[in-house]
PDB file of N, CA and C in Angstrom:
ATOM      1  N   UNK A   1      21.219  -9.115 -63.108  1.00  0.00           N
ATOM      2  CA  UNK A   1      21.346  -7.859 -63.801  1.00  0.00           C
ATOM      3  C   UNK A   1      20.011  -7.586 -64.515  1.00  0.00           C
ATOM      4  N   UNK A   2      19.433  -6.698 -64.371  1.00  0.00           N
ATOM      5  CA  UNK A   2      17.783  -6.032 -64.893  1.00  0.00           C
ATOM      6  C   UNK A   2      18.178  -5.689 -66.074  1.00  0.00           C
ATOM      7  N   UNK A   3      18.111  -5.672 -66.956  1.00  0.00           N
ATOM      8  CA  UNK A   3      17.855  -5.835 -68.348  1.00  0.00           C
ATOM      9  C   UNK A   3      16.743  -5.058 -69.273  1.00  0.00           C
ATOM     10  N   UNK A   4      15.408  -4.865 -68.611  1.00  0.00           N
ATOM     11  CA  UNK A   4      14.218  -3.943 -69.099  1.00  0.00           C
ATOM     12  C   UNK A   4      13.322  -4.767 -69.121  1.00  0.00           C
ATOM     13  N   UNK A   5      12.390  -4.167 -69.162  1.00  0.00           N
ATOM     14  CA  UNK A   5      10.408  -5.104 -69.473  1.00  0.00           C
ATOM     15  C   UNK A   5      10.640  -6.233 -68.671  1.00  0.00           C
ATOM     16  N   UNK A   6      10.998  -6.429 -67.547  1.00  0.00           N
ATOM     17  CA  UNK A   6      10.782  -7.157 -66.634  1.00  0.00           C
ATOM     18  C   UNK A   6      11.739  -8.639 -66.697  1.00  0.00           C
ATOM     19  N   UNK A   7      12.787  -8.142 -67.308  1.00  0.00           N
ATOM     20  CA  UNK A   7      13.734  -9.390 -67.467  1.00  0.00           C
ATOM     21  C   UNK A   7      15.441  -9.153 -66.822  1.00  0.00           C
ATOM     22  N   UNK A   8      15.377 -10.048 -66.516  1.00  0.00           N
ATOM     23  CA  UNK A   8      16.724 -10.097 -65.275  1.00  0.00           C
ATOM     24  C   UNK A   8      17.426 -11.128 -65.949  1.00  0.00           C
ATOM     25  N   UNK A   9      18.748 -11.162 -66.077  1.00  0.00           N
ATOM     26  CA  UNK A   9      19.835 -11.988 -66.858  1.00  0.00           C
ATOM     27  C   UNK A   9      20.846 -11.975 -65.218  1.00  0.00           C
ATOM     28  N   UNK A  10      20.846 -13.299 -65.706  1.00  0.00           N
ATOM     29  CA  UNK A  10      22.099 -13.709 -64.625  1.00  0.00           C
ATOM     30  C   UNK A  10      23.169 -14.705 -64.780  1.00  0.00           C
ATOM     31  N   UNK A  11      24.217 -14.726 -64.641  1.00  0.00           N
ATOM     32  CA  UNK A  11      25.384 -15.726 -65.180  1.00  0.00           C
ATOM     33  C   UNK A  11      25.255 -17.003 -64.043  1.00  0.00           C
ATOM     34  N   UNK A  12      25.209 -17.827 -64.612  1.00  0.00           N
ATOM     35  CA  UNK A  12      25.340 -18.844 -63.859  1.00  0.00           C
ATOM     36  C   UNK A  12      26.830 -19.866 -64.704  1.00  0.00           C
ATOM     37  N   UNK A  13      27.851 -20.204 -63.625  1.00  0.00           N
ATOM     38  CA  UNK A  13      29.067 -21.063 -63.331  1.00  0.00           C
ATOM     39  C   UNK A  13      29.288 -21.995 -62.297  1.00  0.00           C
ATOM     40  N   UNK A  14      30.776 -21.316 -62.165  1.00  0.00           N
ATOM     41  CA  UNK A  14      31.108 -22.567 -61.546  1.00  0.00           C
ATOM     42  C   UNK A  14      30.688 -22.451 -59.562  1.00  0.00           C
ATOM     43  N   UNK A  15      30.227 -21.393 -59.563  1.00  0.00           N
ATOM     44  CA  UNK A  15      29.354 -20.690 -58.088  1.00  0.00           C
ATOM     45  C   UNK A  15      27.926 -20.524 -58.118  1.00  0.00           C
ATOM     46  N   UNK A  16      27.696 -20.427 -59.605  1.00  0.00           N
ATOM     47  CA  UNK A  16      25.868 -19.653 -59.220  1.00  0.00           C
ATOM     48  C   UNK A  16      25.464 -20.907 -60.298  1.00  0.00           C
ATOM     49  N   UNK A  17      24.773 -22.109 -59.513  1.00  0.00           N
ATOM     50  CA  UNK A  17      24.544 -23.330 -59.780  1.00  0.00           C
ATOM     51  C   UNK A  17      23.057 -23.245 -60.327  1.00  0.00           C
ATOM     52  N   UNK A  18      22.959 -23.982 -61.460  1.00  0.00           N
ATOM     53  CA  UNK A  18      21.100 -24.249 -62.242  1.00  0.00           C
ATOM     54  C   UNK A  18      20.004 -23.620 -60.762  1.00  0.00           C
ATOM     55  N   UNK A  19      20.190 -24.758 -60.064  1.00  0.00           N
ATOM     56  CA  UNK A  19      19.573 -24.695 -58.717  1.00  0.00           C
ATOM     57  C   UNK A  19      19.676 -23.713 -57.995  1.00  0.00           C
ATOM     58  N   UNK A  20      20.595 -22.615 -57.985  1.00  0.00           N
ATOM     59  CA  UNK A  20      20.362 -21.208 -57.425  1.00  0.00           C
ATOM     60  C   UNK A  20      19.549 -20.297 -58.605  1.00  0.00           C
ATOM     61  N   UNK A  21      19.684 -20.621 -59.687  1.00  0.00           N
ATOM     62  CA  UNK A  21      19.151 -19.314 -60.748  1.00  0.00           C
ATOM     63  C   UNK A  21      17.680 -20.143 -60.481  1.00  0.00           C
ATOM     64  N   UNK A  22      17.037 -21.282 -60.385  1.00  0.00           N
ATOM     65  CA  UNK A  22      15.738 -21.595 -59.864  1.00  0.00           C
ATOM     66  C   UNK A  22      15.125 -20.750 -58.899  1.00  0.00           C
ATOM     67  N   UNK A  23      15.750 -20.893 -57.858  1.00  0.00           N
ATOM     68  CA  UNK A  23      15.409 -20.679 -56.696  1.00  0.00           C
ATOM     69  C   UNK A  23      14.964 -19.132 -56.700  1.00  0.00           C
ATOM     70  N   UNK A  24      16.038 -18.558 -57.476  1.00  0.00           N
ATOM     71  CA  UNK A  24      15.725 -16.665 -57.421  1.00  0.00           C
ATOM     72  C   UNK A  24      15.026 -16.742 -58.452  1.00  0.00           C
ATOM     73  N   UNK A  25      15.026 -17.055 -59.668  1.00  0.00           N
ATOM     74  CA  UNK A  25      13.523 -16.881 -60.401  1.00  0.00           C
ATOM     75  C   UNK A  25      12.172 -17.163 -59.873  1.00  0.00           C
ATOM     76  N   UNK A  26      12.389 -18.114 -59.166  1.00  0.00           N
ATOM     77  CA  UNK A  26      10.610 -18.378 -58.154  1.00  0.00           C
ATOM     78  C   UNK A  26      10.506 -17.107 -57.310  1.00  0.00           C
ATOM     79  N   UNK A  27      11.832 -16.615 -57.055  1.00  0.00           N
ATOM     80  CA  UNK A  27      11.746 -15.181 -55.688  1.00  0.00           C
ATOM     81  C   UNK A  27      11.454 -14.307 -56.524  1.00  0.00           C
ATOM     82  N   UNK A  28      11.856 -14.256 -57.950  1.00  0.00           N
ATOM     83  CA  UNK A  28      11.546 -12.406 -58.195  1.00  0.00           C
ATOM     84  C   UNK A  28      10.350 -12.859 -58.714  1.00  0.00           C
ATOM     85  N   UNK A  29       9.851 -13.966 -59.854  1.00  0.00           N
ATOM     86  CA  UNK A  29       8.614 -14.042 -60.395  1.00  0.00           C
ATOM     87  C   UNK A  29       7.192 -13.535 -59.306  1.00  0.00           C
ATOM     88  N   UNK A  30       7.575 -14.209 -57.633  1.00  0.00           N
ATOM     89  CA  UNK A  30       6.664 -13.917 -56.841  1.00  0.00           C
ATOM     90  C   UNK A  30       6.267 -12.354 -56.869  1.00  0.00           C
ATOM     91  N   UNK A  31       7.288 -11.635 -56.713  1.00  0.00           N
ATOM     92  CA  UNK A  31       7.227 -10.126 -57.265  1.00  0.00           C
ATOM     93  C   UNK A  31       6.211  -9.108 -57.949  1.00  0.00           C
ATOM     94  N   UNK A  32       6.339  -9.937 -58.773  1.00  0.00           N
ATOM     95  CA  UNK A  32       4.908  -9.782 -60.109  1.00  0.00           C
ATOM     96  C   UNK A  32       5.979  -8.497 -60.677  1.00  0.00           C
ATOM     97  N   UNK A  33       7.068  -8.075 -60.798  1.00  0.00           N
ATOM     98  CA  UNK A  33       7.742  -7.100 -61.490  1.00  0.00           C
ATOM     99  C   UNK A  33       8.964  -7.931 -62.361  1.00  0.00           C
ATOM    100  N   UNK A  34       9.096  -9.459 -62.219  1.00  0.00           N
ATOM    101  CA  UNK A  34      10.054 -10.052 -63.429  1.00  0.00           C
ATOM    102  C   UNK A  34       8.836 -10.971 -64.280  1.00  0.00           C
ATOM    103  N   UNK A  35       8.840 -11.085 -65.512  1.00  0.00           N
ATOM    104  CA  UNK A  35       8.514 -11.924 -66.429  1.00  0.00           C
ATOM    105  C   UNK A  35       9.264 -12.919 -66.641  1.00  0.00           C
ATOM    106  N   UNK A  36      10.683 -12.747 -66.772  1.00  0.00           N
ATOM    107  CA  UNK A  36      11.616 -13.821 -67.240  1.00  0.00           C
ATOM    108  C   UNK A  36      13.022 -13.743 -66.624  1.00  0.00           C
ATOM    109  N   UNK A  37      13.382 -15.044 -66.663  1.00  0.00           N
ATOM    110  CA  UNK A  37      14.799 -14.868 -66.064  1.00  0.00           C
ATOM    111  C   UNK A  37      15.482 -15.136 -67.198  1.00  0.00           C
ATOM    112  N   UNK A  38      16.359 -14.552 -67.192  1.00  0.00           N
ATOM    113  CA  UNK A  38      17.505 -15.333 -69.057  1.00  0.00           C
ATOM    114  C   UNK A  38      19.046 -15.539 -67.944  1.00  0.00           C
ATOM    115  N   UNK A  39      19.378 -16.930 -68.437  1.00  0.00           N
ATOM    116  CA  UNK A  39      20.605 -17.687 -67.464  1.00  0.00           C
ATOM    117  C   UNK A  39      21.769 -17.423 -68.718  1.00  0.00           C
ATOM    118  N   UNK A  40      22.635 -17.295 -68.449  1.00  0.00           N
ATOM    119  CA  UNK A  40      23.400 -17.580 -69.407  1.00  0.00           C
ATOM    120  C   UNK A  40      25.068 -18.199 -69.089  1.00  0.00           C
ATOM    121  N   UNK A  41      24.915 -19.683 -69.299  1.00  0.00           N
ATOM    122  CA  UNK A  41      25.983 -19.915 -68.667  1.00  0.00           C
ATOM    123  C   UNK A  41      27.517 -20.041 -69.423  1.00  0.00           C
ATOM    124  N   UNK A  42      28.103 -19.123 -68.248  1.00  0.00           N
ATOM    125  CA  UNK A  42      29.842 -19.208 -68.753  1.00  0.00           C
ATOM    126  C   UNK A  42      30.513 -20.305 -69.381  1.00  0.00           C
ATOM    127  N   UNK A  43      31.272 -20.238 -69.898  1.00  0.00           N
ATOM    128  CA  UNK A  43      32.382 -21.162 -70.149  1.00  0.00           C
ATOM    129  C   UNK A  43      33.166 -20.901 -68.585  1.00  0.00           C
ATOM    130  N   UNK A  44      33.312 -22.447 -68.743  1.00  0.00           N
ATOM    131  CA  UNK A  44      34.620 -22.671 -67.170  1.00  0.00           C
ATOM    132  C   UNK A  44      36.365 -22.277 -67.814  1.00  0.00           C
ATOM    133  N   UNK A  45      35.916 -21.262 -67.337  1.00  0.00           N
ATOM    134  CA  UNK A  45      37.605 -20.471 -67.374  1.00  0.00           C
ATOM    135  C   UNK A  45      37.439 -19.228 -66.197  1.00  0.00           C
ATOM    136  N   UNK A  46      38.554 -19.704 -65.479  1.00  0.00           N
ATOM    137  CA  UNK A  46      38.376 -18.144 -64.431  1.00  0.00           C
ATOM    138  C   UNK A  46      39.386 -16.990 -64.728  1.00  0.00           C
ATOM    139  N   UNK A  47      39.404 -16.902 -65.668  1.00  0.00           N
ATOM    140  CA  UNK A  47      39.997 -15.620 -65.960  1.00  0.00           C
ATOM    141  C   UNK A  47      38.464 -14.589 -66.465  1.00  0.00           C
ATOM    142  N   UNK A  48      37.456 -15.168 -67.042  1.00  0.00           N
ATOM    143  CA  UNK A  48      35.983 -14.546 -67.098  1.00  0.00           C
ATOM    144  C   UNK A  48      35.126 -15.566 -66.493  1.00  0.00           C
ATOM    145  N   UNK A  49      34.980 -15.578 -65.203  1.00  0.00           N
ATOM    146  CA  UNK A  49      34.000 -16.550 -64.355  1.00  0.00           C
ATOM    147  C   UNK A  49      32.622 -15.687 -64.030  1.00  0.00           C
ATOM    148  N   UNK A  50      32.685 -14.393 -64.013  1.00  0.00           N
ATOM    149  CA  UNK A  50      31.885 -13.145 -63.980  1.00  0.00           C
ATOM    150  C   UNK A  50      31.325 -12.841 -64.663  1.00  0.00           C
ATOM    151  N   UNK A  51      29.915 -12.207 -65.438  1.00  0.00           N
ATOM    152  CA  UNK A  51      28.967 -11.871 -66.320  1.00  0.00           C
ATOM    153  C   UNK A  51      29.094 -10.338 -66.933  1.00  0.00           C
ATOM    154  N   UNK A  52      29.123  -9.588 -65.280  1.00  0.00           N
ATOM    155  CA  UNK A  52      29.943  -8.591 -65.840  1.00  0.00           C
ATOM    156  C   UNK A  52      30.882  -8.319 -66.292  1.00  0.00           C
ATOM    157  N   UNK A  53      32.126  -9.215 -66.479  1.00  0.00           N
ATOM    158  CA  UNK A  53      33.286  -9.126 -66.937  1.00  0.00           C
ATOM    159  C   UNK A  53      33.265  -8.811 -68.347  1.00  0.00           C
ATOM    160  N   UNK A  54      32.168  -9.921 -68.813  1.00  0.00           N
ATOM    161  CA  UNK A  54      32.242  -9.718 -70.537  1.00  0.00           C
ATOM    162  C   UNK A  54      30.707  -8.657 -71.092  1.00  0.00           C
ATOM    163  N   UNK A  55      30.266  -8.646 -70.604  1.00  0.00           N
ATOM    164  CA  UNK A  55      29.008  -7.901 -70.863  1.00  0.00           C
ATOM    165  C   UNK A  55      28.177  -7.040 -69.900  1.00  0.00           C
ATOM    166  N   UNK A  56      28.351  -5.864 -70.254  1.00  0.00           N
ATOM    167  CA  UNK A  56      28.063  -4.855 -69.174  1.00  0.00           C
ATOM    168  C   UNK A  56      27.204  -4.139 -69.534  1.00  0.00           C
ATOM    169  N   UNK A  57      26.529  -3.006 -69.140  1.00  0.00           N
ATOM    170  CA  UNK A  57      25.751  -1.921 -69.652  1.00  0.00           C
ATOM    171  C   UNK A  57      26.125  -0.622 -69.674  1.00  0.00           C
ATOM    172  N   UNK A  58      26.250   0.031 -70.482  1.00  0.00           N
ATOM    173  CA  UNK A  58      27.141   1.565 -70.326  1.00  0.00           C
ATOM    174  C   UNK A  58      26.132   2.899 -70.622  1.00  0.00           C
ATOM    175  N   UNK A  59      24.623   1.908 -70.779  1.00  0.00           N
ATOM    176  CA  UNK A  59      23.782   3.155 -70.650  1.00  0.00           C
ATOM    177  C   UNK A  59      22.294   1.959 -70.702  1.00  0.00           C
ATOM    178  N   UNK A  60      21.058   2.249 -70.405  1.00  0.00           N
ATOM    179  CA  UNK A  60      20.169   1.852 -70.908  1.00  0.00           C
ATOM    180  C   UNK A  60      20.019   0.693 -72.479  1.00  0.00           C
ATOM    181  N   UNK A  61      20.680   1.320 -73.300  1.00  0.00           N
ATOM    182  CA  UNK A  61      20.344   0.345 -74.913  1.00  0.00           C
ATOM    183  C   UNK A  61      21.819   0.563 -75.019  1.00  0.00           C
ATOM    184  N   UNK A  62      22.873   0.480 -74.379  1.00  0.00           N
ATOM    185  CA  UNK A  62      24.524   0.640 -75.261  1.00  0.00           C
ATOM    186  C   UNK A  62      24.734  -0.267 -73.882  1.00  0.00           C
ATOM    187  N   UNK A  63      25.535  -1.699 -74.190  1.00  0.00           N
ATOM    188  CA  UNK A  63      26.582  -2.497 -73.837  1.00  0.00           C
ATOM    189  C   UNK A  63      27.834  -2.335 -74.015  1.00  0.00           C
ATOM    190  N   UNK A  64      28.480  -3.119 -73.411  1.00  0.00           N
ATOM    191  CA  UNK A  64      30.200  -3.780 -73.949  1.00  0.00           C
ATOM    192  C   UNK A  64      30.074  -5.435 -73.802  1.00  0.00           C
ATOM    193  N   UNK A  65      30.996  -5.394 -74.422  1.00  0.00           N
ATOM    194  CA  UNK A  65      30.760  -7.184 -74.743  1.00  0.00           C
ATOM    195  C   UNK A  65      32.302  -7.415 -75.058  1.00  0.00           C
ATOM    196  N   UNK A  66      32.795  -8.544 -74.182  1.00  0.00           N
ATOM    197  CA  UNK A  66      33.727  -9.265 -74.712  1.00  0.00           C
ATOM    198  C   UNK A  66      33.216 -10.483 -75.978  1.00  0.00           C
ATOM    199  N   UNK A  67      32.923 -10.438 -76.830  1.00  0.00           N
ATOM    200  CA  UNK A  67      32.554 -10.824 -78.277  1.00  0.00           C
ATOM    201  C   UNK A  67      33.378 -12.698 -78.097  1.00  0.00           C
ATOM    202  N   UNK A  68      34.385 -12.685 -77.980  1.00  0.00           N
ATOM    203  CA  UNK A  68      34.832 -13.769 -78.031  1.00  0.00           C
ATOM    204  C   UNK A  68      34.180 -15.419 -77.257  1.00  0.00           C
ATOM    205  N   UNK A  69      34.090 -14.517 -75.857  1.00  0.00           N
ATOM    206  CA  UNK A  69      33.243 -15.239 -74.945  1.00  0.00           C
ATOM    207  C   UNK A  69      31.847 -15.146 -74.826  1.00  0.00           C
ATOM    208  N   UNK A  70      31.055 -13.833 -75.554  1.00  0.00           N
ATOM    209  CA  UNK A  70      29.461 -13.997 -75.264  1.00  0.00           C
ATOM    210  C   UNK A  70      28.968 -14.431 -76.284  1.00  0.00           C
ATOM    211  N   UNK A  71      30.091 -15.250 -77.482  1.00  0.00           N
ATOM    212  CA  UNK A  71      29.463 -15.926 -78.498  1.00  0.00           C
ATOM    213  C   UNK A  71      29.391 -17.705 -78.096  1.00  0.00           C
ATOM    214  N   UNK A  72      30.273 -17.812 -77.360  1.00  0.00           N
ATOM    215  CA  UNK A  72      30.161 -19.072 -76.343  1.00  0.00           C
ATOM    216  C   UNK A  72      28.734 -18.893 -75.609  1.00  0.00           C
ATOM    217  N   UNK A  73      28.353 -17.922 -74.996  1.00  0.00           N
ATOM    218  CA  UNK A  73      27.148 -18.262 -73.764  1.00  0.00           C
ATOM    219  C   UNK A  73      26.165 -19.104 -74.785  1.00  0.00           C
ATOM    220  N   UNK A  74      25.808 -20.077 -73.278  1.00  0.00           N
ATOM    221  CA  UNK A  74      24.406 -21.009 -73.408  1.00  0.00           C
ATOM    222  C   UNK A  74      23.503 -20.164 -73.035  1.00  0.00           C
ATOM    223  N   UNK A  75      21.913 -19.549 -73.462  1.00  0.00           N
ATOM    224  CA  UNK A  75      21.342 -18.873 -72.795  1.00  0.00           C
ATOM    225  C   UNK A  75      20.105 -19.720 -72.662  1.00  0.00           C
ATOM    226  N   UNK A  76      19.427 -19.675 -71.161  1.00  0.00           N
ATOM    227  CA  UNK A  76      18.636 -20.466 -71.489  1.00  0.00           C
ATOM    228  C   UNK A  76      17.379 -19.255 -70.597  1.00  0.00           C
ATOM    229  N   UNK A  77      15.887 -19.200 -70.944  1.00  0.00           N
ATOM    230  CA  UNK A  77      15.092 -18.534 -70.167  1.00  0.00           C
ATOM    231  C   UNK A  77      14.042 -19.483 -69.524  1.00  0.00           C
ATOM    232  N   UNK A  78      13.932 -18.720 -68.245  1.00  0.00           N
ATOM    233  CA  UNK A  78      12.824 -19.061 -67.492  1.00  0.00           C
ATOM    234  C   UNK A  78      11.849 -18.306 -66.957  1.00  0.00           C
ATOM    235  N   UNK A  79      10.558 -18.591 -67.157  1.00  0.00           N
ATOM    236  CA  UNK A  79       9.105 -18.334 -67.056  1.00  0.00           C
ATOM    237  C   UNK A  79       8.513 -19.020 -66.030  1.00  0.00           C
ATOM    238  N   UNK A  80       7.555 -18.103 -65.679  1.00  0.00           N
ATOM    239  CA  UNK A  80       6.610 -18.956 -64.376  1.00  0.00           C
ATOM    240  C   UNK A  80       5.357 -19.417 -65.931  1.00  0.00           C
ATOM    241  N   UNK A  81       5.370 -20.736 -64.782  1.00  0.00           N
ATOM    242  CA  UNK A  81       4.344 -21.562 -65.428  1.00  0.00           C
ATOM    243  C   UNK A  81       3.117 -21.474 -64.929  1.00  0.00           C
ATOM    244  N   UNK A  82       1.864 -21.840 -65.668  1.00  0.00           N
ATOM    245  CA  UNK A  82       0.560 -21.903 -65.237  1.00  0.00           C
ATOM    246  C   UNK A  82       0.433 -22.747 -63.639  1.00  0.00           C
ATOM    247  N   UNK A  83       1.497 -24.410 -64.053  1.00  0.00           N
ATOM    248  CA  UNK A  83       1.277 -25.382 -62.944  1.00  0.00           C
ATOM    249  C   UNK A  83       1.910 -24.705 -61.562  1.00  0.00           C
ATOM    250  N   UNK A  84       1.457 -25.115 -60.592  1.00  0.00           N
ATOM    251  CA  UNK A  84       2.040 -24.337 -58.932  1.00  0.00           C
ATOM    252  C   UNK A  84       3.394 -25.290 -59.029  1.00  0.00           C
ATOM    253  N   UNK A  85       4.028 -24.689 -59.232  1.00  0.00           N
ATOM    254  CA  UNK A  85       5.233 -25.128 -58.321  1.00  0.00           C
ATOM    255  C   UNK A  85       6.382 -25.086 -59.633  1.00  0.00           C
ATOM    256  N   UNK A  86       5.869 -25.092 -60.919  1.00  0.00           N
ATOM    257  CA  UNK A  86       6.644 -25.669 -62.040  1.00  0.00           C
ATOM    258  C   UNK A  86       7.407 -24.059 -62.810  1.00  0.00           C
ATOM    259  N   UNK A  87       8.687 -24.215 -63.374  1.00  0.00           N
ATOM    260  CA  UNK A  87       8.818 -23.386 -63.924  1.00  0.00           C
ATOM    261  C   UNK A  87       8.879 -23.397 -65.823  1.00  0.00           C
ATOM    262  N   UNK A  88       8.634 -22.713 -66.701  1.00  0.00           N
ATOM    263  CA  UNK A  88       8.831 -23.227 -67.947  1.00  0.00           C
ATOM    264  C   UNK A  88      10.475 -22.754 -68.143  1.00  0.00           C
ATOM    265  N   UNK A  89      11.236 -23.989 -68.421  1.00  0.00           N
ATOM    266  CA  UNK A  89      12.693 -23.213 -69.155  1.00  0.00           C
ATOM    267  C   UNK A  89      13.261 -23.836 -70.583  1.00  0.00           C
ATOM    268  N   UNK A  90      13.724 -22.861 -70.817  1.00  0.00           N
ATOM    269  CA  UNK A  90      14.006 -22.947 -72.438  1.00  0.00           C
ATOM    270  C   UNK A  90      15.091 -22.992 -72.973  1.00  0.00           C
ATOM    271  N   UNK A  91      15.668 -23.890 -73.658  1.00  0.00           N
ATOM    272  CA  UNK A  91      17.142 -23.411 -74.174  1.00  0.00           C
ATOM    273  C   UNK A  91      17.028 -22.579 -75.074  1.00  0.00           C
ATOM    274  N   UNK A  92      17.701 -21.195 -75.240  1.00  0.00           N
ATOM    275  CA  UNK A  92      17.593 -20.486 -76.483  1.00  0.00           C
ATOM    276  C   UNK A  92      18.753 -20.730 -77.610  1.00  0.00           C
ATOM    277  N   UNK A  93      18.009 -21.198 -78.433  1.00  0.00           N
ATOM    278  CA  UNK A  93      19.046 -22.332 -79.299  1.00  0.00           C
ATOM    279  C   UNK A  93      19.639 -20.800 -80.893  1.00  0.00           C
ATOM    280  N   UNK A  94      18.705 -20.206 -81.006  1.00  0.00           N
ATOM    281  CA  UNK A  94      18.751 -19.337 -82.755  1.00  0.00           C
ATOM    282  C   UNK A  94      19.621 -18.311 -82.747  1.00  0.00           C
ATOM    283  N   UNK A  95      20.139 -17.939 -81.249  1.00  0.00           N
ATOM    284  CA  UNK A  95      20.230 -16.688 -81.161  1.00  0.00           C
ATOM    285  C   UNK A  95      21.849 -16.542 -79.790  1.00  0.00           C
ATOM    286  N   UNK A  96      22.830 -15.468 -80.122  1.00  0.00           N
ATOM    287  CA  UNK A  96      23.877 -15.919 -79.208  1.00  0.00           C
ATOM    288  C   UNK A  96      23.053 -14.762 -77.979  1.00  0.00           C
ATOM    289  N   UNK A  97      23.727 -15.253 -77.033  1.00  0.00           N
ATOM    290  CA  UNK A  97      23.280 -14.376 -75.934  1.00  0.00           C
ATOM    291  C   UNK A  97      22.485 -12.662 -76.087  1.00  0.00           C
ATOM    292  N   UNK A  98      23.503 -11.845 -76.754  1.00  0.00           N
ATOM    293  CA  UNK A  98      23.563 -10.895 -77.434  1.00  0.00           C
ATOM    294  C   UNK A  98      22.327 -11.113 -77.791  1.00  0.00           C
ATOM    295  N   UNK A  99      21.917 -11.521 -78.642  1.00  0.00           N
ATOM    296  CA  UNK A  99      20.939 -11.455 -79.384  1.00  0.00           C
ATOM    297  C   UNK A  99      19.441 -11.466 -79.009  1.00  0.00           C
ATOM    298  N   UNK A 100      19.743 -12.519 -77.667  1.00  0.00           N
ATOM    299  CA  UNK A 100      18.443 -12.358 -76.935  1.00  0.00           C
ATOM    300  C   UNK A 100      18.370 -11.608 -76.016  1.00  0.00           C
ATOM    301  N   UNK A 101      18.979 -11.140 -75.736  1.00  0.00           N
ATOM    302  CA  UNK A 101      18.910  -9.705 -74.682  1.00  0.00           C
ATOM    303  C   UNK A 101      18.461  -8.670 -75.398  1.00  0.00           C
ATOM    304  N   UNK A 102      18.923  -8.663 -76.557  1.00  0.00           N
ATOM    305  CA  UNK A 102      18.737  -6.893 -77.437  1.00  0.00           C
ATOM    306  C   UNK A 102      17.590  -6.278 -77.477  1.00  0.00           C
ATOM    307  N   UNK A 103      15.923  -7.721 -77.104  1.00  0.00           N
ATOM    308  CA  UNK A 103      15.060  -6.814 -77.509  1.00  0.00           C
ATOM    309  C   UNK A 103      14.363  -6.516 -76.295  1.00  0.00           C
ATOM    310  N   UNK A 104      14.425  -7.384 -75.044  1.00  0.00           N
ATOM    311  CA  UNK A 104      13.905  -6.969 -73.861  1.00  0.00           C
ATOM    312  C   UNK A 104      14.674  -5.477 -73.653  1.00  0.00           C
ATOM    313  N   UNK A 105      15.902  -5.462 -73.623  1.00  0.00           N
ATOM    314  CA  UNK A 105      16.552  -4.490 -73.556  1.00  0.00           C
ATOM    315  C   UNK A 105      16.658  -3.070 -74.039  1.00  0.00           C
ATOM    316  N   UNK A 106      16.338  -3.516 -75.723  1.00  0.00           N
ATOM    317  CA  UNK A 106      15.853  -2.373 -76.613  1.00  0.00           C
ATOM    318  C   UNK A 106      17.340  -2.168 -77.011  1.00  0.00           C
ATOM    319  N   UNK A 107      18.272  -2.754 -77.256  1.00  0.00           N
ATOM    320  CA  UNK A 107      19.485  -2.438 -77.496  1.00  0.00           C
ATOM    321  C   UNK A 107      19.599  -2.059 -78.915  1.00  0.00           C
ATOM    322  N   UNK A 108      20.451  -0.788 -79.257  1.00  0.00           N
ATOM    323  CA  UNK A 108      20.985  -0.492 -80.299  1.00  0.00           C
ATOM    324  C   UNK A 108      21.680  -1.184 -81.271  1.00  0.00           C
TER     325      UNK A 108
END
């Protein structure tokens, strides 16, 4: 999901494995149109196994958020690194999901 200023958020579970959100961050970084990938992984419950389920976009800077569950997300980002082959990733520890999306995003 594109997000703004060159950042793409994607849910990763119990289908879209560490090792797939790698793999497509090396594909869009090649791009030269993503800066960052932001992962944010679900809680294992399949009644919200989906990203869009709890957090959507309803305009440019206005979301919806199931609140209960996107205060659970782990978010973690990834950056292309200087080294060939390496990626930089980060746990984002200060901030709930929400929070780090708001400013790539520009959210209200």
């Amino acid at each position: 999901m594109p997000i703004g200023g060159g950042v793409v958020l994607i849910g990763m579970g119990e289908r879209t494995t560490p090792r797939a959100v790698e793999a497509l961050a090396r594909r869009l970084f090649t791009t030269g149109e993503v800066t960052r990938v932001m992962a944010a992984l679900m809680p294992r419950d399949r009644s919200f196994m989906h990203l869009d389920t709890v957090f959507t976009f309803c305009d440019r800077d206005l979301v919806t958020i199931y609140p209960q569950v996107v205060e659970l997300l782990q978010t973690f980002s990834l950056r292309p690194s200087n080294a060939e082959g390496v990626l930089d990733v980060t746990k984002e520890t200060r901030a709930t999901c929400i929070h780090v999306c708001s400013y790539p995003a520009a959210l209200k």
